[in-house]
Protein backbone atom coordinates (compact mmCIF):
# COMPACT_ATOMS: atom_id res chain seq x y z
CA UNK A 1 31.55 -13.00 16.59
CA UNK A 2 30.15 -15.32 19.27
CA UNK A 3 26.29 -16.14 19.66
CA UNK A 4 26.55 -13.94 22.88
CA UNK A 5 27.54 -11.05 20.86
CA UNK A 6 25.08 -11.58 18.31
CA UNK A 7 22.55 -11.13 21.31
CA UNK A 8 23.95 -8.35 22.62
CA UNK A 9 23.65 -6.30 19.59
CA UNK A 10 20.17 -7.65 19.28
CA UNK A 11 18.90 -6.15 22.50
CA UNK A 12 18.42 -2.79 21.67
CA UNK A 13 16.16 -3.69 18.61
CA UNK A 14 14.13 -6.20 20.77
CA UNK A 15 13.98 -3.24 22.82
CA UNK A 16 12.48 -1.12 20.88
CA UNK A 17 9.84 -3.71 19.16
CA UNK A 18 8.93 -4.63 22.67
CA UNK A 19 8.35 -0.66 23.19
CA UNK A 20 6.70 0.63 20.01
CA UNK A 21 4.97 -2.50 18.82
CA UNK A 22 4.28 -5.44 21.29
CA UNK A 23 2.91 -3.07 24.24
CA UNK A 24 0.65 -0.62 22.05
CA UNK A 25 -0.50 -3.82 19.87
CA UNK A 26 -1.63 -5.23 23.81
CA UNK A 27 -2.92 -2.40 24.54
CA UNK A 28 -5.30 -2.10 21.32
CA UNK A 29 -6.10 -5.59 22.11
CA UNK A 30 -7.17 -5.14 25.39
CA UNK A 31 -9.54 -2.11 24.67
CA UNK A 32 -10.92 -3.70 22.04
CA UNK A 33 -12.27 -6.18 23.78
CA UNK A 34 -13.50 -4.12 26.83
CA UNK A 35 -16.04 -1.39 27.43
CA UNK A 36 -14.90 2.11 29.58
CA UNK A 37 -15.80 -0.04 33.00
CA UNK A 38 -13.00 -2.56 31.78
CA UNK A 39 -15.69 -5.71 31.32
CA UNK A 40 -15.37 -7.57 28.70
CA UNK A 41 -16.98 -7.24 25.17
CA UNK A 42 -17.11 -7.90 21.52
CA UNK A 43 -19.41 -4.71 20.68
CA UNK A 44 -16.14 -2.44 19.75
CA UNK A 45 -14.86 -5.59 17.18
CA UNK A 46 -18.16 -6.12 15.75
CA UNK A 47 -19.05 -2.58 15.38
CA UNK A 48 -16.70 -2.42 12.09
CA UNK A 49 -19.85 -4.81 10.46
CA UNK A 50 -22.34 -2.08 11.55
CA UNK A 51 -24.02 -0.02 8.25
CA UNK A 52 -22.68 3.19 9.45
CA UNK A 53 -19.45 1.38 9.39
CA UNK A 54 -19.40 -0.92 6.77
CA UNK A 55 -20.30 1.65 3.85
CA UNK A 56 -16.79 2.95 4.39
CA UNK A 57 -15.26 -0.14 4.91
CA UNK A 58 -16.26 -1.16 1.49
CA UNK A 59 -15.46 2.07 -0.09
CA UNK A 60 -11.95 1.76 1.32
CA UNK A 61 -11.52 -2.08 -0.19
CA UNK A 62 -12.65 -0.62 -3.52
CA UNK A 63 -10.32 2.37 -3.49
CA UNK A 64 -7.20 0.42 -2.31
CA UNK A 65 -7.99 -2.36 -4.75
CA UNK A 66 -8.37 0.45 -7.71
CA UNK A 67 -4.76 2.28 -6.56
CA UNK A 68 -3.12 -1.18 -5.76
CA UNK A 69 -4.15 -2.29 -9.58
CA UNK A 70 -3.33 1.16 -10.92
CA UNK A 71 -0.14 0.75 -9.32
CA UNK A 72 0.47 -2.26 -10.77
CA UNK A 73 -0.04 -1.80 -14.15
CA UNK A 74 2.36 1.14 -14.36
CA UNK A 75 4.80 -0.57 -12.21
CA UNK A 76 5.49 -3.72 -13.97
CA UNK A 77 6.25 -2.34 -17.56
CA UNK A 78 8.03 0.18 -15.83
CA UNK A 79 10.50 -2.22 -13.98
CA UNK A 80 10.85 -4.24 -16.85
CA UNK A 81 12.04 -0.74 -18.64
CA UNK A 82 14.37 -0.42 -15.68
CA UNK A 83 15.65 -3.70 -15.79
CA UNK A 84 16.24 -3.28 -19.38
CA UNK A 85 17.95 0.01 -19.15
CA UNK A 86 19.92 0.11 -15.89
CA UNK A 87 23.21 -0.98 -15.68
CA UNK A 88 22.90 -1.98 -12.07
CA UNK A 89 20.40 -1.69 -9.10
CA UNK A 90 22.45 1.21 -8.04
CA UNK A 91 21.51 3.27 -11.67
CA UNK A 92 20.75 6.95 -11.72
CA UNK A 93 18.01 5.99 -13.38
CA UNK A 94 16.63 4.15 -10.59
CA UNK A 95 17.41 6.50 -8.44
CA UNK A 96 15.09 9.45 -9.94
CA UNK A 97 11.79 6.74 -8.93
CA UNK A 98 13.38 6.14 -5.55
CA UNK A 99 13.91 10.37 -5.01
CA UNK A 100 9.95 11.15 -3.93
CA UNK A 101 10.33 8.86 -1.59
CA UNK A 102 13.07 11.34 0.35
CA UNK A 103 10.13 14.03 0.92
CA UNK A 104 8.34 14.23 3.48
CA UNK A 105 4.72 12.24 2.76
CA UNK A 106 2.70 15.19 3.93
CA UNK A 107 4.70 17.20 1.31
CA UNK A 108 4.23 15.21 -1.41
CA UNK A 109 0.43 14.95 -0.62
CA UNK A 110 0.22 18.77 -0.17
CA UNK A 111 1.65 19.11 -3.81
CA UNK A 112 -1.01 17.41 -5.03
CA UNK A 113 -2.96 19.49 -3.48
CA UNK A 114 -2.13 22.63 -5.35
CA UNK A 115 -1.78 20.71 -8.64
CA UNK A 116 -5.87 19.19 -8.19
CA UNK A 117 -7.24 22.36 -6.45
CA UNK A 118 -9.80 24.56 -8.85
CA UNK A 119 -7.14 26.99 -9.28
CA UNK A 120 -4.22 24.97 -9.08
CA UNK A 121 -1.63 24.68 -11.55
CA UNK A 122 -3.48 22.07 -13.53
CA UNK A 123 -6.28 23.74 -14.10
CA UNK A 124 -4.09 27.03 -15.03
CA UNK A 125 -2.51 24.59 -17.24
CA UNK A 126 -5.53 23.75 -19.34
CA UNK A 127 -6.69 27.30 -19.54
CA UNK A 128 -3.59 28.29 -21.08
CA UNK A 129 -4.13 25.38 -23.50
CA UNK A 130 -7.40 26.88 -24.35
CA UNK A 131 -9.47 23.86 -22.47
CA UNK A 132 -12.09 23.57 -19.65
CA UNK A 133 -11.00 23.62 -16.56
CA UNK A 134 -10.93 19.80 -14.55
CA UNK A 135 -12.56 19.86 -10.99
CA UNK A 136 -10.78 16.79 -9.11
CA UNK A 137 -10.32 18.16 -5.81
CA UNK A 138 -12.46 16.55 -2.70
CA UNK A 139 -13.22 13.88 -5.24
CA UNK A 140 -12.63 10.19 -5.22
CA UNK A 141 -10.52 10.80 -8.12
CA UNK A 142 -8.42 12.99 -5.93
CA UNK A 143 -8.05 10.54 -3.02
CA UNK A 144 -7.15 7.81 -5.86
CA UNK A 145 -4.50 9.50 -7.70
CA UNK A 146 -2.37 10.81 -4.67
CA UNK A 147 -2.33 7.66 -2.56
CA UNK A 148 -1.08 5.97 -5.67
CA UNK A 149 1.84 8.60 -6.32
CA UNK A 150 2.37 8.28 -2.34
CA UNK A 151 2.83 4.27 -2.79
CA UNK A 152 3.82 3.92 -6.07
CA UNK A 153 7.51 3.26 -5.32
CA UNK A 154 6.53 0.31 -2.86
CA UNK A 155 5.10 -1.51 -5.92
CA UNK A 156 7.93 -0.56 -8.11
CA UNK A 157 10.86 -1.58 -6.33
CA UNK A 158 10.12 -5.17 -5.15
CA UNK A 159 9.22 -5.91 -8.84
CA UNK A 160 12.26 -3.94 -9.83
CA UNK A 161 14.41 -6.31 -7.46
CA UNK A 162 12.75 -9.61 -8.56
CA UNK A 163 13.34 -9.03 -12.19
CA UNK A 164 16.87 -8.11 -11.40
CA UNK A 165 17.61 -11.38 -9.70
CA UNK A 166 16.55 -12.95 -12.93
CA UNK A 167 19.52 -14.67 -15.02
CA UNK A 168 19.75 -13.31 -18.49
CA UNK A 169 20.71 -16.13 -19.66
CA UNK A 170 18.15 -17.98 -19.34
CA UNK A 171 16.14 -15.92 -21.51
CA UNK A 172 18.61 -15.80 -24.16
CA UNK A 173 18.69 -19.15 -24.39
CA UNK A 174 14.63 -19.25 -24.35
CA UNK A 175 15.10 -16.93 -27.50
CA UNK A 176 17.64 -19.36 -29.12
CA UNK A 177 14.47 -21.79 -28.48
CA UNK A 178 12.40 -20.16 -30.31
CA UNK A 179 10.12 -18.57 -27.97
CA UNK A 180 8.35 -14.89 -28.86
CA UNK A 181 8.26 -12.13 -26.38
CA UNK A 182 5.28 -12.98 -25.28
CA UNK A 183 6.04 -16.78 -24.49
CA UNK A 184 8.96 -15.51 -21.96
CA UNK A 185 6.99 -12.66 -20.44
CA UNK A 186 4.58 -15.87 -19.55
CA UNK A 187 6.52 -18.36 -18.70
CA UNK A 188 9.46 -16.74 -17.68
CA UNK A 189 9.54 -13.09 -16.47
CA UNK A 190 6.20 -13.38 -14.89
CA UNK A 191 6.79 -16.33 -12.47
CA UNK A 192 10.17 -15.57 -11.53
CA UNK A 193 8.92 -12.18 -10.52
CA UNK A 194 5.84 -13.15 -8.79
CA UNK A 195 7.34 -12.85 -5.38
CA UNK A 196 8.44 -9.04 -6.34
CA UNK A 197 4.34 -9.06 -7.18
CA UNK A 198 3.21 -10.27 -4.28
CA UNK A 199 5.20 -7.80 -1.60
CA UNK A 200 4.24 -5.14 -3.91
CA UNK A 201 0.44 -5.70 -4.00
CA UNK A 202 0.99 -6.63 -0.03
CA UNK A 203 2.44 -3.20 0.48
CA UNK A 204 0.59 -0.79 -1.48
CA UNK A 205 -2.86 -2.37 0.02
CA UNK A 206 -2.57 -3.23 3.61
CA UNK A 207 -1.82 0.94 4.10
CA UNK A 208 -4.06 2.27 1.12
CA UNK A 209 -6.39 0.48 3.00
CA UNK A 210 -6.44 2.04 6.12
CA UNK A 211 -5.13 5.96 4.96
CA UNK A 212 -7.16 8.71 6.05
CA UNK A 213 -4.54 11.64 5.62
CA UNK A 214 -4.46 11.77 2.19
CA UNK A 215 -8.54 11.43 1.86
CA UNK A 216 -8.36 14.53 4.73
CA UNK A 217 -6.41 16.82 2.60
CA UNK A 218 -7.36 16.00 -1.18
CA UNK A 219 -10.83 15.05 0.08
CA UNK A 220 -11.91 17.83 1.96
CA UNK A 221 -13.80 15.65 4.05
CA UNK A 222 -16.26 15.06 1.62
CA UNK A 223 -14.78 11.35 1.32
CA UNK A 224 -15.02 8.80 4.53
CA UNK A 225 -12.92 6.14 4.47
CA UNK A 226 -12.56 3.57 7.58
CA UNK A 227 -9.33 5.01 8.17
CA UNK A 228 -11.00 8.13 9.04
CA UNK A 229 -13.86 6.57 11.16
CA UNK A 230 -11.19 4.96 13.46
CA UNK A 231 -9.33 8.26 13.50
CA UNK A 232 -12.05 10.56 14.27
CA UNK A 233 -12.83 7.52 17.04
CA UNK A 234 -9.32 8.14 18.87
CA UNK A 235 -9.61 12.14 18.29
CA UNK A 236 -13.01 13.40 17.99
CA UNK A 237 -14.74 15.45 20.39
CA UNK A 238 -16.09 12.26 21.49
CA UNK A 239 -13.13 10.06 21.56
CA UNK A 240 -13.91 6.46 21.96
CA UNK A 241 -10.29 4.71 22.56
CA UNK A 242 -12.31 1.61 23.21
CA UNK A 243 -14.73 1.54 19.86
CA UNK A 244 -11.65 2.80 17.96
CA UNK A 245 -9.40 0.47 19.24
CA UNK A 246 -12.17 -2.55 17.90
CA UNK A 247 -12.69 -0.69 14.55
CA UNK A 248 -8.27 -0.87 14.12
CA UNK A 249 -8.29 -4.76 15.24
CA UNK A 250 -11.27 -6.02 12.94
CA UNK A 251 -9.48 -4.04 9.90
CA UNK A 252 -6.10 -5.53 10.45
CA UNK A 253 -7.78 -9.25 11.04
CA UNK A 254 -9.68 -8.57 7.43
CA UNK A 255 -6.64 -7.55 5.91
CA UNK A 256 -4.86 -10.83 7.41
CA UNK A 257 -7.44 -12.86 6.12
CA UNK A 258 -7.50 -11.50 2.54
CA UNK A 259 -3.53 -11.89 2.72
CA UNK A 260 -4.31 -15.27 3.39
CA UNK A 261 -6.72 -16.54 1.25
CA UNK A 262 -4.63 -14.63 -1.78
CA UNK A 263 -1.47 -17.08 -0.02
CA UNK A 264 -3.27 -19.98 -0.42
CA UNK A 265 -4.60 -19.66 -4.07
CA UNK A 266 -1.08 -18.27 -4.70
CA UNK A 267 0.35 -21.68 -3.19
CA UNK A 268 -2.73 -23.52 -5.44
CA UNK A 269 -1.40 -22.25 -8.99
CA UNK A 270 2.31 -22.61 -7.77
CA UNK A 271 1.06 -26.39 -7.47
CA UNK A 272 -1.02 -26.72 -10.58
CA UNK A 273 2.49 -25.78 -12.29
CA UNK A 274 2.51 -22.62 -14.05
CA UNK A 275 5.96 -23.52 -16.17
């Protein structure tokens, strides 16, 4: 296939990222820096630092930073159970993880919401079991526990696909070495499988970060996130496309900046040698 084929079938994707992502990213950029008489202006960005704004700015970075961890921690053993396990990436057991991820998202998060709610089936649960009932719903508990179910699988699977990549015989021969368990997981498994880490982490915080659906329905409102300050600034009664557009472009620079700074420490250990 010639280069002018290859561009030809290229079109209709530049197409549609030209459509759905270059124009409405201008456009947010262009409110954002102008008032409703179309002057110029920085009061929309810098509102995001403002206290009204900042206490749930700061409650979001905690809460994605608690899921993304959470996350974590369940995801890695699990993927090295996986890798362990599965014959193949294409395993049945894989497959069962992957299968939430074929509902809808507004299903999944309305389950949740009958399994939390006062009378839901946990709590029916625990009565049957003789014990006192557990009130998580409109709680940050809530909010917590179904964004991580929601992004779970996007920590899961790029670990899952970096320890697959890794040869098995290299650890076999680390074992013929001498090394314990432990000695591999560290100097093996865990570096080879950092860049399954790092898209992870990257994808189960830049949109915990900025969710406000899931802190609508298993919050009852009783939770404000900055995800729901910008939202309620595009659809309130008092829609502000202008202060809402400047509250969306200072969270996504943050979030650039934190991916950055955690890019160039990553880059610092990868120098400092971690074999």
């Amino acid at each position: 296939m010639g280069k002018s084929s290859s561009k030809f079938l290229a079109g209709p994707y530049i197409v549609w990222m030209v459509l759905f992502t270059i124009i409405p990213l201008c456009m947010v950029v262009y409110n954002a820096f102008t008032d409703s008489y179309g002057a110029f202006t920085m009061e929309n960005v810098s509102a995001i630092f403002d206290p009204v704004n900042a206490k749930p700015l700061w409650l979001s970075f905690k809460m994605s930073f608690i899921v993304t961890v959470a996350c974590f921690l369940i995801a890695f053993p699990l993927a090295m159970v996986l890798w362990k396990y599965s014959k193949n990436r294409n395993s049945f057991i894989v497959m069962v993880f992957i299968l939430p991820m074929w509902m809808n998202f507004m299903l999944r998060t309305l389950a949740w919401r009958l399994i939390l709610l006062n009378n839901g089936f946990l709590n029916h649960g625990l009565e049957m079991l003789g014990l006192n009932h557990v009130y998580l719903m409109n709680t940050k508990a809530a909010i917590i526990l179904g964004t991580a179910y929601d992004y779970f699988p996007f920590m899961l699977l790029p670990i899952y696909n970096a320890l697959v990549k890794i040869d098995k015989d290299v650890i076999n021969a680390a074992k013929d070495l001498g090394a314990t368990g432990f000695v591999i997981l560290k100097r093996i498994i865990l570096p080879l499988s950092i860049p399954g880490i790092v898209s992870g982490l990257t994808m189960v915080f830049v949109p915990s970060m900025s969710e406000f659906v899931i802190a609508d329905m298993l919050g009852g409102g009783k939770v404000y996130l900055i995800g729901n300050v910008i939202e309620q600034a595009f659809n309130s009664g008092y829609a502000d496309v202008h202060l809402g557009s400047g509250l969306s472009l200072s969270l996504m620079g943050i979030i650039v900046i934190s991916m950055l700074v955690y890019k160039f420490f990553d880059k610092g250990e990868e120098r400092s040698g971690v074999w």
